[in-house]
C-alpha atoms as a PDB file:
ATOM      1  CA  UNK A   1      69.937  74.448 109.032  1.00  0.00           C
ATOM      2  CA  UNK A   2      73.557  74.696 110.817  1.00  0.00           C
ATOM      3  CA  UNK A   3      76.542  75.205 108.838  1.00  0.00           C
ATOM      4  CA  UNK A   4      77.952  72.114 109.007  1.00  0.00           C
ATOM      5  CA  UNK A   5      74.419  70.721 107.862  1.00  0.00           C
ATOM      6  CA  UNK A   6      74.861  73.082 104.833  1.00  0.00           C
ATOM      7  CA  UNK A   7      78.425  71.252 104.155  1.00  0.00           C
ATOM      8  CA  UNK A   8      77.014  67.563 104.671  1.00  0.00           C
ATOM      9  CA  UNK A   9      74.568  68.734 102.378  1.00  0.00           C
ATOM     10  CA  UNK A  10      77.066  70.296  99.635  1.00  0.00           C
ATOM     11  CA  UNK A  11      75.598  73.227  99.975  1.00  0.00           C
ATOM     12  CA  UNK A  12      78.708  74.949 101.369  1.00  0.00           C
ATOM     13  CA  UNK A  13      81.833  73.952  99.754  1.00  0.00           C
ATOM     14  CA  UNK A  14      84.603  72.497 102.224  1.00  0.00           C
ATOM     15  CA  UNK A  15      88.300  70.803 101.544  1.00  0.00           C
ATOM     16  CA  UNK A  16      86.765  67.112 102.194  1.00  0.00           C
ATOM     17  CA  UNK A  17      89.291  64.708 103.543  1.00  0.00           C
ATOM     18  CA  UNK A  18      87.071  61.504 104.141  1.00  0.00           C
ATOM     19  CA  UNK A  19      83.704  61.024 103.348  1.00  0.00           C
ATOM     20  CA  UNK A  20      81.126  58.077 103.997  1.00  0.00           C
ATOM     21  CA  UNK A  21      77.558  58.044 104.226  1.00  0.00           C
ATOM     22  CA  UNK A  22      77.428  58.496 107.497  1.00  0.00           C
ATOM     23  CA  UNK A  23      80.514  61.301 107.985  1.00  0.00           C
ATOM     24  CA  UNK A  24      82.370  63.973 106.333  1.00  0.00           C
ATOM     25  CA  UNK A  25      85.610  64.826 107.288  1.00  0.00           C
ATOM     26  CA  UNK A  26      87.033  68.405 106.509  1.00  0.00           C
ATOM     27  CA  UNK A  27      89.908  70.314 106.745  1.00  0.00           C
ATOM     28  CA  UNK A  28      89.022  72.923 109.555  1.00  0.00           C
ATOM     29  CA  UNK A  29      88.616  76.825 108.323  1.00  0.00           C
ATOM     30  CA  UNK A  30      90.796  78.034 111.508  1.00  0.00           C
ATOM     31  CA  UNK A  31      93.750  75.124 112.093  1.00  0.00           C
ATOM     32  CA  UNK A  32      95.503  75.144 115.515  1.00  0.00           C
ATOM     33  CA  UNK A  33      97.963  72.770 114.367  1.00  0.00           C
ATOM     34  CA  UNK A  34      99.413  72.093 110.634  1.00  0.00           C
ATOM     35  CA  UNK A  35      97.145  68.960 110.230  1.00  0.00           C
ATOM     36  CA  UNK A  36      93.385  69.996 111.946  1.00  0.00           C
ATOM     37  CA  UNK A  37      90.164  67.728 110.614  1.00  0.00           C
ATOM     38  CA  UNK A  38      86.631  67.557 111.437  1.00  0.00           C
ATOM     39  CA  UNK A  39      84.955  64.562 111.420  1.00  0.00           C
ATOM     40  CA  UNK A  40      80.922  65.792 110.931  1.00  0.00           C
ATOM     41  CA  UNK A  41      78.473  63.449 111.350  1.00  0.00           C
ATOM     42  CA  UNK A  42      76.059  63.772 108.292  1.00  0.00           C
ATOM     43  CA  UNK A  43      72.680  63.282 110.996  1.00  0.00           C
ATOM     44  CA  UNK A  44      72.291  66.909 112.858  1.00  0.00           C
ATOM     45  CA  UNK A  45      72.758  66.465 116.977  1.00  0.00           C
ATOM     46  CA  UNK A  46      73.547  69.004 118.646  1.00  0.00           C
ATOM     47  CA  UNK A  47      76.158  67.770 120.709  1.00  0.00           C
ATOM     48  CA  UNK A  48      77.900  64.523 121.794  1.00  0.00           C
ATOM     49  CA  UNK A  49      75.376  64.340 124.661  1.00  0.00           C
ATOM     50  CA  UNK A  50      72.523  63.485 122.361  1.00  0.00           C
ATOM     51  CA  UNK A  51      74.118  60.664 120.619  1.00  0.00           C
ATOM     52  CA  UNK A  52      73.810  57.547 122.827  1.00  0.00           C
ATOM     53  CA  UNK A  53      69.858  58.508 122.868  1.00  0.00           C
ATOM     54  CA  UNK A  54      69.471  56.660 119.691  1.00  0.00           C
ATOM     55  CA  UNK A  55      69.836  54.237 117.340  1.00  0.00           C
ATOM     56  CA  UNK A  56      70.742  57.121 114.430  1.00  0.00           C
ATOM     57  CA  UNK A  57      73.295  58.185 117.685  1.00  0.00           C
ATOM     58  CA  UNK A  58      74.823  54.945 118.277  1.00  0.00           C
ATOM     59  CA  UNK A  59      75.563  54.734 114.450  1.00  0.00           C
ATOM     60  CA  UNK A  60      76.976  57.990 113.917  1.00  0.00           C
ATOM     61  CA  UNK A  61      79.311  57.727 116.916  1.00  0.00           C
ATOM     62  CA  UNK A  62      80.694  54.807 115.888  1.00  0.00           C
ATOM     63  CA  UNK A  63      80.873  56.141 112.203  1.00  0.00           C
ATOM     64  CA  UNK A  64      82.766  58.997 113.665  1.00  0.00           C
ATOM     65  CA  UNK A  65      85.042  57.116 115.340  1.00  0.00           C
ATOM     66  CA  UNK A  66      85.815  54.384 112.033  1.00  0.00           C
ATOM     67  CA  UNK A  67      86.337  57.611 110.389  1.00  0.00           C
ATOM     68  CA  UNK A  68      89.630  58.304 112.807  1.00  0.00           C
ATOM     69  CA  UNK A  69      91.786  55.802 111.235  1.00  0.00           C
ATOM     70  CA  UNK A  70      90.711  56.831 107.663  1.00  0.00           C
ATOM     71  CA  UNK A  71      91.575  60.789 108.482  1.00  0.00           C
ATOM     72  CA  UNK A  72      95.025  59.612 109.963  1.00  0.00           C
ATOM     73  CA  UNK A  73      95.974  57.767 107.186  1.00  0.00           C
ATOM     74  CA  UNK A  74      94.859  60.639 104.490  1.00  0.00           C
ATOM     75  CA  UNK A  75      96.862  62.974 106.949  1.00  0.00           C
ATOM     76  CA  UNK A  76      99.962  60.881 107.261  1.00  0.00           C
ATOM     77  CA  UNK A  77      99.704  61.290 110.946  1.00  0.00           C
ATOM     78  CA  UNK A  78     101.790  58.396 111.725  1.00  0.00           C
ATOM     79  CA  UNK A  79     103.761  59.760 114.720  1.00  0.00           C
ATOM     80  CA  UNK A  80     100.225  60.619 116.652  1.00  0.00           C
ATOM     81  CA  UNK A  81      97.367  62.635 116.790  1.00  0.00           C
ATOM     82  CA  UNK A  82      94.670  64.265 119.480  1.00  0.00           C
ATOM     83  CA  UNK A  83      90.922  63.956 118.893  1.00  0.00           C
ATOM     84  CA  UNK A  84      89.132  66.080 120.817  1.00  0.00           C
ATOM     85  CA  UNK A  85      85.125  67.088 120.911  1.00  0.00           C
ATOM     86  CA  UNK A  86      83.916  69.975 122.581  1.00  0.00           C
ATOM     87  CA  UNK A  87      80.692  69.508 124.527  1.00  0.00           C
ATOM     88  CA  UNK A  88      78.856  72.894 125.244  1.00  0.00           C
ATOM     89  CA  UNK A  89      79.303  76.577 125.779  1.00  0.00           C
ATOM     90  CA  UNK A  90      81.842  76.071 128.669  1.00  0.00           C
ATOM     91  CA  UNK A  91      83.622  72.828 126.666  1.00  0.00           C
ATOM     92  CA  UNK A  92      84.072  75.603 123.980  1.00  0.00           C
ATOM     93  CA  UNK A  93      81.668  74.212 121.640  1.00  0.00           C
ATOM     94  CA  UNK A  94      81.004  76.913 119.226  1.00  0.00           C
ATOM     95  CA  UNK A  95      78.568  75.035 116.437  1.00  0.00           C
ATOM     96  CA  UNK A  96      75.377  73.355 118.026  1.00  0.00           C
ATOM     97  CA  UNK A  97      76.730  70.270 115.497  1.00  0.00           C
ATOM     98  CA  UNK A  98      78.515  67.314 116.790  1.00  0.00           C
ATOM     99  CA  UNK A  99      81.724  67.506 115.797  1.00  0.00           C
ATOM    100  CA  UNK A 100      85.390  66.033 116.410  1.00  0.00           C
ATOM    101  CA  UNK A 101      88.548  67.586 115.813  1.00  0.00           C
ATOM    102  CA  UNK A 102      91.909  65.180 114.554  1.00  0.00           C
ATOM    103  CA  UNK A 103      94.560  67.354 115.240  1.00  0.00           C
ATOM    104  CA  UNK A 104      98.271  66.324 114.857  1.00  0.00           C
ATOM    105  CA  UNK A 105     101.283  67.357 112.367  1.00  0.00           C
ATOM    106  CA  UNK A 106     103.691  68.366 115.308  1.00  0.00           C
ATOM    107  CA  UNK A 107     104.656  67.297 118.651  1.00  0.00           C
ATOM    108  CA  UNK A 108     101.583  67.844 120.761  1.00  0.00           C
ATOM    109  CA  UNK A 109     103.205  66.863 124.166  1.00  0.00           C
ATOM    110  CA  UNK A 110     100.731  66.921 127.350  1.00  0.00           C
ATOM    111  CA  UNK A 111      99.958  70.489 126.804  1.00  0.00           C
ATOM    112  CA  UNK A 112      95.960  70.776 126.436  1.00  0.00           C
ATOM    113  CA  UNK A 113      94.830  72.814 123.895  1.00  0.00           C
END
């Protein structure tokens, strides 16, 4: 079982920002900018990829994405945020879990992260 499994599951602890029974949203363990989420869907896939294959897919990507507005809010991220998924070893992917980061709390300009 992956690690964010393991935190869907409660069997890791994690500073949950949203939760649904389809998503949990976390506070990431390594921020890049002062307000960095996760939104996790609950159902393992291993990457974005694999979702539309599915009806469980279709549901957790939209899931994911109702979960946006909900993190924003929590976050007070009123001025604007980046989401961002990485797909893949090259996409910088670095747990086999689809995941999306909400990153905002400062000016993010057009610089890519």
């Amino acid at each position: 079982m992956c690690v964010f499994c393991k935190i869907a599951n409660k069997e890791i602890p994690a500073k949950i920002v949203f939760e649904n029974d389809d998503v949990i949203c976390i506070h990431d363990l390594h921020p890049v900018t002062p307000v960095h989420v996760l939104i996790i869907p609950k159902m393992h896939f291993n990457d974005i990829t694999e979702l539309p294959l599915s009806t469980e897919g279709e549901q957790a990507m939209l899931s994911a994405l109702r979960a946006i507005p909900e993190v924003c809010r929590e976050m007070n991220l009123d001025n604007g945020f980046r989401v961002i998924n990485n797909c893949g070893e090259f996409g910088g992917q670095t747990i086999s879990h689809v995941h999306f980061h909400v990153l905002g709390g400062k000016n993010l300009g057009e610089k890519m992260i």
